[in-house]
N, C-alpha and C. Protein backbone atom coordinates (compact mmCIF):
# COMPACT_ATOMS: atom_id res chain seq x y z
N UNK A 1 -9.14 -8.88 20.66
CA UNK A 1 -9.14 -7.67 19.86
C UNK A 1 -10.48 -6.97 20.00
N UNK A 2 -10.30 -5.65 20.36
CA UNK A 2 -11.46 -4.99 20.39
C UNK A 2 -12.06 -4.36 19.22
N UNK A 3 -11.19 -4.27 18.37
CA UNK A 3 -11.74 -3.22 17.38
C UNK A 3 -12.98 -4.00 16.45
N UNK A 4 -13.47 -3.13 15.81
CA UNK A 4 -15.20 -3.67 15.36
C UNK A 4 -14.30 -3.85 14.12
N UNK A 5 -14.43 -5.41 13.11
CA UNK A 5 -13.99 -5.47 11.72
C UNK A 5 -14.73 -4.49 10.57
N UNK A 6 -16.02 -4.24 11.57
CA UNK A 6 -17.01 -3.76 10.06
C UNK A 6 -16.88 -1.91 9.99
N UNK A 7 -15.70 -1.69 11.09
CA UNK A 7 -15.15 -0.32 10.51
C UNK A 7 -14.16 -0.37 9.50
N UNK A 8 -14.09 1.58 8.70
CA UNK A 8 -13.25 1.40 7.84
C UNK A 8 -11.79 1.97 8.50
N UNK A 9 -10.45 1.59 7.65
CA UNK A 9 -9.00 1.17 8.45
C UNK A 9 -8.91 2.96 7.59
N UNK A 10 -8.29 3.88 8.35
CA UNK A 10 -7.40 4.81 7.48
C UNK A 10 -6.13 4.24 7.94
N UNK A 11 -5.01 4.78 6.40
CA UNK A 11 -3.76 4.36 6.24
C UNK A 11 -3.18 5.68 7.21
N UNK A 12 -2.29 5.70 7.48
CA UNK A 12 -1.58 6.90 7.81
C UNK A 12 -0.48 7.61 7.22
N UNK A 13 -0.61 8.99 7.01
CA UNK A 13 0.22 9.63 6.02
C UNK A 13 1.83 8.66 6.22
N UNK A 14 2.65 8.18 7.30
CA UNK A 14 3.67 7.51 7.14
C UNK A 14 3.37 6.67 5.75
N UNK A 15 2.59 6.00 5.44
CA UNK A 15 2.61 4.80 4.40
C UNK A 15 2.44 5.92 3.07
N UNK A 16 2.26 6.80 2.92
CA UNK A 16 2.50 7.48 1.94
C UNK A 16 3.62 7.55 1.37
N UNK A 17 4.89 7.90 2.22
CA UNK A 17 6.25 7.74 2.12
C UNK A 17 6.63 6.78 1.36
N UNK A 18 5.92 5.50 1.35
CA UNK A 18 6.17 4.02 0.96
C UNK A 18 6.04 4.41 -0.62
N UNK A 19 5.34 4.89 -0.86
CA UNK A 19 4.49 4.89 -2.68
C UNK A 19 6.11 5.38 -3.49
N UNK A 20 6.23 6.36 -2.90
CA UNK A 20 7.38 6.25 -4.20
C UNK A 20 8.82 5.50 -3.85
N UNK A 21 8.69 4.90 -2.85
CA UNK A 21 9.84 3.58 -2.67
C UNK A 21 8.96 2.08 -3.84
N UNK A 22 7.60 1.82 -3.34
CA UNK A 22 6.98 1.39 -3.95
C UNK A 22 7.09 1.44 -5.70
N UNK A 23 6.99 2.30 -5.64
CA UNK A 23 6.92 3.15 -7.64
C UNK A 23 8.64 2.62 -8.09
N UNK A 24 9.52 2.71 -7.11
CA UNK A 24 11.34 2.73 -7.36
C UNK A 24 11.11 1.43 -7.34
N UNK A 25 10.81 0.96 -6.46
CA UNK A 25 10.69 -1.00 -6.56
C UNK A 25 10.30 -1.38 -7.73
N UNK A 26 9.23 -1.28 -8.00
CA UNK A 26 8.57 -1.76 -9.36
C UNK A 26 9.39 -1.35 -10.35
N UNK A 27 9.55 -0.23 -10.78
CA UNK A 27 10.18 0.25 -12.07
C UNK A 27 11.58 -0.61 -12.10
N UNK A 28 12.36 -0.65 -11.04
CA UNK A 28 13.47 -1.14 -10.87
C UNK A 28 13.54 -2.93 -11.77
N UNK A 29 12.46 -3.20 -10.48
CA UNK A 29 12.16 -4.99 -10.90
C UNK A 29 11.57 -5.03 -12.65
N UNK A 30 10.81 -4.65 -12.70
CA UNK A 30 10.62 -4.34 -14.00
C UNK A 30 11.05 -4.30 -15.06
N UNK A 31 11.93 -3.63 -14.95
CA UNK A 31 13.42 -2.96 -15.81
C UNK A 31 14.36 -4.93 -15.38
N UNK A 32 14.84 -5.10 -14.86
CA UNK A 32 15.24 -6.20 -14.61
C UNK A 32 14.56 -7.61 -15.23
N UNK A 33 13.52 -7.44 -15.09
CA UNK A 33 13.06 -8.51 -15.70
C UNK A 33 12.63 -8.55 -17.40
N UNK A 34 12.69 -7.57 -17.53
CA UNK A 34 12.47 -7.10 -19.40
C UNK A 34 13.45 -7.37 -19.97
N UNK A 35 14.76 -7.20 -18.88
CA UNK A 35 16.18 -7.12 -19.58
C UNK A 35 16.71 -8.61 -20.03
N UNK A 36 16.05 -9.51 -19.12
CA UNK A 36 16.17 -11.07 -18.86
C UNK A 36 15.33 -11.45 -20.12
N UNK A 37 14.40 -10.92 -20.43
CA UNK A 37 13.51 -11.61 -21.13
C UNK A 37 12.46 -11.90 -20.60
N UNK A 38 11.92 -11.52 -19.59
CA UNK A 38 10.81 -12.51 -19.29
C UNK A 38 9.37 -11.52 -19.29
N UNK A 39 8.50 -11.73 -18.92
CA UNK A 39 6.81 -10.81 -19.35
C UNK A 39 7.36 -10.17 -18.15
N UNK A 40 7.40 -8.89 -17.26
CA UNK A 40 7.73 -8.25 -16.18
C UNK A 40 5.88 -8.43 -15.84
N UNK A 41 5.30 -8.20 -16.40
CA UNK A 41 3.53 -8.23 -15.48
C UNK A 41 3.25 -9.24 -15.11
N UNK A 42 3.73 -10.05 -16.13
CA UNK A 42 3.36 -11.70 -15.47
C UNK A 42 3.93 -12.17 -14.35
N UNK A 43 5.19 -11.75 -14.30
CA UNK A 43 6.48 -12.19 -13.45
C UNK A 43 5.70 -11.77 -12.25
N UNK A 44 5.63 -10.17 -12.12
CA UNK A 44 5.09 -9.02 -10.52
C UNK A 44 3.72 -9.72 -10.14
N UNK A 45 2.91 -9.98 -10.94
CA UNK A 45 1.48 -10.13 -10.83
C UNK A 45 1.54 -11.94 -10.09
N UNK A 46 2.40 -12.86 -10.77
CA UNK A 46 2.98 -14.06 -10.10
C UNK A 46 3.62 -14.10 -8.08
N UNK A 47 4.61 -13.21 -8.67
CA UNK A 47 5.45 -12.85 -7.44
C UNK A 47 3.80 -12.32 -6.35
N UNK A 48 3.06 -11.42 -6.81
CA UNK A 48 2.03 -10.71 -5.66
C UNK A 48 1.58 -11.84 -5.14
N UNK A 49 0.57 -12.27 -5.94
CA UNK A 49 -0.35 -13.87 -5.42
C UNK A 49 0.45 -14.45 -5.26
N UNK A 50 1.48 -15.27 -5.30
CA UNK A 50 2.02 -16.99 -4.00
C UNK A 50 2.74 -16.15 -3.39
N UNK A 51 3.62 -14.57 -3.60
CA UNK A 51 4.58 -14.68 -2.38
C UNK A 51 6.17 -14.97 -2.53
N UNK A 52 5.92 -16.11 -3.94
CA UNK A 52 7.01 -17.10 -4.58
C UNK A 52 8.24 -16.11 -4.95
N UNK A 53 9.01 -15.85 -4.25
CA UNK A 53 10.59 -15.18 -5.09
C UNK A 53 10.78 -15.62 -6.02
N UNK A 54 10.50 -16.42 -6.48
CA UNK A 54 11.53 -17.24 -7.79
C UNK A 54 10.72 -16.64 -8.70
N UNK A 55 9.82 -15.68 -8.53
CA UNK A 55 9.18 -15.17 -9.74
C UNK A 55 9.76 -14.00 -10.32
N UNK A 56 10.59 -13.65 -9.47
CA UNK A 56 11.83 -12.62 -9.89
C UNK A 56 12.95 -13.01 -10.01
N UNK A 57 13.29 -11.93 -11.15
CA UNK A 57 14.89 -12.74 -11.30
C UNK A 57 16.12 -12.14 -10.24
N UNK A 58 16.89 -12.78 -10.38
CA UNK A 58 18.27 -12.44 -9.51
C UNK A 58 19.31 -10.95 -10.30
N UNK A 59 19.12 -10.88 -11.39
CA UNK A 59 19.21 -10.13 -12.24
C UNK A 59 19.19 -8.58 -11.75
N UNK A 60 20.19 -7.77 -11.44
CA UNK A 60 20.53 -6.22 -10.62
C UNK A 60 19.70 -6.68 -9.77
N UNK A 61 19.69 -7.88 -8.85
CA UNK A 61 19.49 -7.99 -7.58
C UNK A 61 17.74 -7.39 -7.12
N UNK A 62 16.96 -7.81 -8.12
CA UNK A 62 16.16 -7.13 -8.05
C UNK A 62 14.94 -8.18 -7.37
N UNK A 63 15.53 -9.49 -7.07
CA UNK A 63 14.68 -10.63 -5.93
C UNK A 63 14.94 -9.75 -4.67
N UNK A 64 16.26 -9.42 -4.09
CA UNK A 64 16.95 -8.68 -2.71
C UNK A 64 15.87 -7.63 -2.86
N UNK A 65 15.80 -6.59 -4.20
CA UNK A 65 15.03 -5.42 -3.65
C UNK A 65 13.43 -5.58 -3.96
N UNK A 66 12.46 -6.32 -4.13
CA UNK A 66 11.58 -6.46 -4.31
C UNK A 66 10.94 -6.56 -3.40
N UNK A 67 11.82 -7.85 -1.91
CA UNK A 67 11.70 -8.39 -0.78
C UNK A 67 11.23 -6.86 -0.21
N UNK A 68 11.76 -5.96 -0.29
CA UNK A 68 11.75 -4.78 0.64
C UNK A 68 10.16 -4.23 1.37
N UNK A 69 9.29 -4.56 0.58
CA UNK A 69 8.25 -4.10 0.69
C UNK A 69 7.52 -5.05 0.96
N UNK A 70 6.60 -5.39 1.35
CA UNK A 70 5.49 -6.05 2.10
C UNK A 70 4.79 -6.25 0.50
N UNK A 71 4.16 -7.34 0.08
CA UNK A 71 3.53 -7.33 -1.38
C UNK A 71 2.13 -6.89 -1.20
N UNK A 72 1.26 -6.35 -0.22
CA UNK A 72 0.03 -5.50 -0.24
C UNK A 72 0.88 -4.15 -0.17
N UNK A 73 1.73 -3.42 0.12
CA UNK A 73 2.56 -2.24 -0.15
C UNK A 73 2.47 -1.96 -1.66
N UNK A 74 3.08 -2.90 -2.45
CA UNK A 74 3.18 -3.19 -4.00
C UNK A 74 1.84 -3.02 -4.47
N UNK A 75 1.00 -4.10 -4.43
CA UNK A 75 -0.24 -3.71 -4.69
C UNK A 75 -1.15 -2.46 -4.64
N UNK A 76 -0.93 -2.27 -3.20
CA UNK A 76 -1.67 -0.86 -3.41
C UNK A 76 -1.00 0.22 -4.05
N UNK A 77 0.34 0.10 -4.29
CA UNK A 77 0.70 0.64 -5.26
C UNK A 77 0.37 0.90 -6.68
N UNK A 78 0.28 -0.38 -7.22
CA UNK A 78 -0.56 -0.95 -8.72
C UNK A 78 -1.97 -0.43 -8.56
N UNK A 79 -2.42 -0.58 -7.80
CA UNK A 79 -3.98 0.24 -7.68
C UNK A 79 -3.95 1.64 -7.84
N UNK A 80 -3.48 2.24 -6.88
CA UNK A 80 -3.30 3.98 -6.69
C UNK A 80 -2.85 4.50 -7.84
N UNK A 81 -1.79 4.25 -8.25
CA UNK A 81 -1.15 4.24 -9.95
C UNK A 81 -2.53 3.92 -10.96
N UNK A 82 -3.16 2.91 -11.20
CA UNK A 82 -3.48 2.48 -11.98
C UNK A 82 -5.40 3.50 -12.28
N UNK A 83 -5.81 3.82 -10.86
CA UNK A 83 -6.82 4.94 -10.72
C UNK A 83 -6.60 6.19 -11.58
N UNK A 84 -5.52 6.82 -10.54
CA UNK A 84 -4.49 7.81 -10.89
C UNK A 84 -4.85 8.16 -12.39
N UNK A 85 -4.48 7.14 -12.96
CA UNK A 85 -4.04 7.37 -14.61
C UNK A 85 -5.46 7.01 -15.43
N UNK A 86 -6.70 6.43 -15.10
CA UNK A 86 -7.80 5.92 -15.74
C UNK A 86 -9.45 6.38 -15.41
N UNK A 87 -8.92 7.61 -14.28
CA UNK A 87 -9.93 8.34 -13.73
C UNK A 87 -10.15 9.44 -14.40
């Protein structure tokens, strides 16, 4: 690999597209997991760090649509959102 690590990465407007599939994911899973009963932040914030599916429920299929996205997709989602609103 040639590229120097100690440059910075731009995203490319394509991954922009992602944010509000991103934003539909979350709200979706979310909504699913509130409905179950369970903490939905704890659950997403679980699911980000191990990776672990079983941190979502099966519940409107919302393990199937969670998978969809890459979980640094998600994340930088939770970030961008979370600026967004505290800046």
């Amino acid at each position: 690999m040639d590229k120097n690590m100690n440059e910075t990465m731009k995203f490319s407007a394509v991954e922009k597209e992602n944010d509000s599939e991103a934003r539909k994911i979350l709200v979706s899973v979310y909504t699913a997991l509130a409905e179950k009963g369970y903490n939905p932040v704890n659950q997403i914030v679980g699911y980000i760090l191990s990776g672990d599916p079983t941190y979502i429920t099966s519940h409107n299929n919302a393990r199937v649509i969670i998978r969809r996205l890459e979980r640094d997709e998600l994340l930088e989602e939770l970030v961008d959102n979370y600026i967004k609103n505290n800046s």
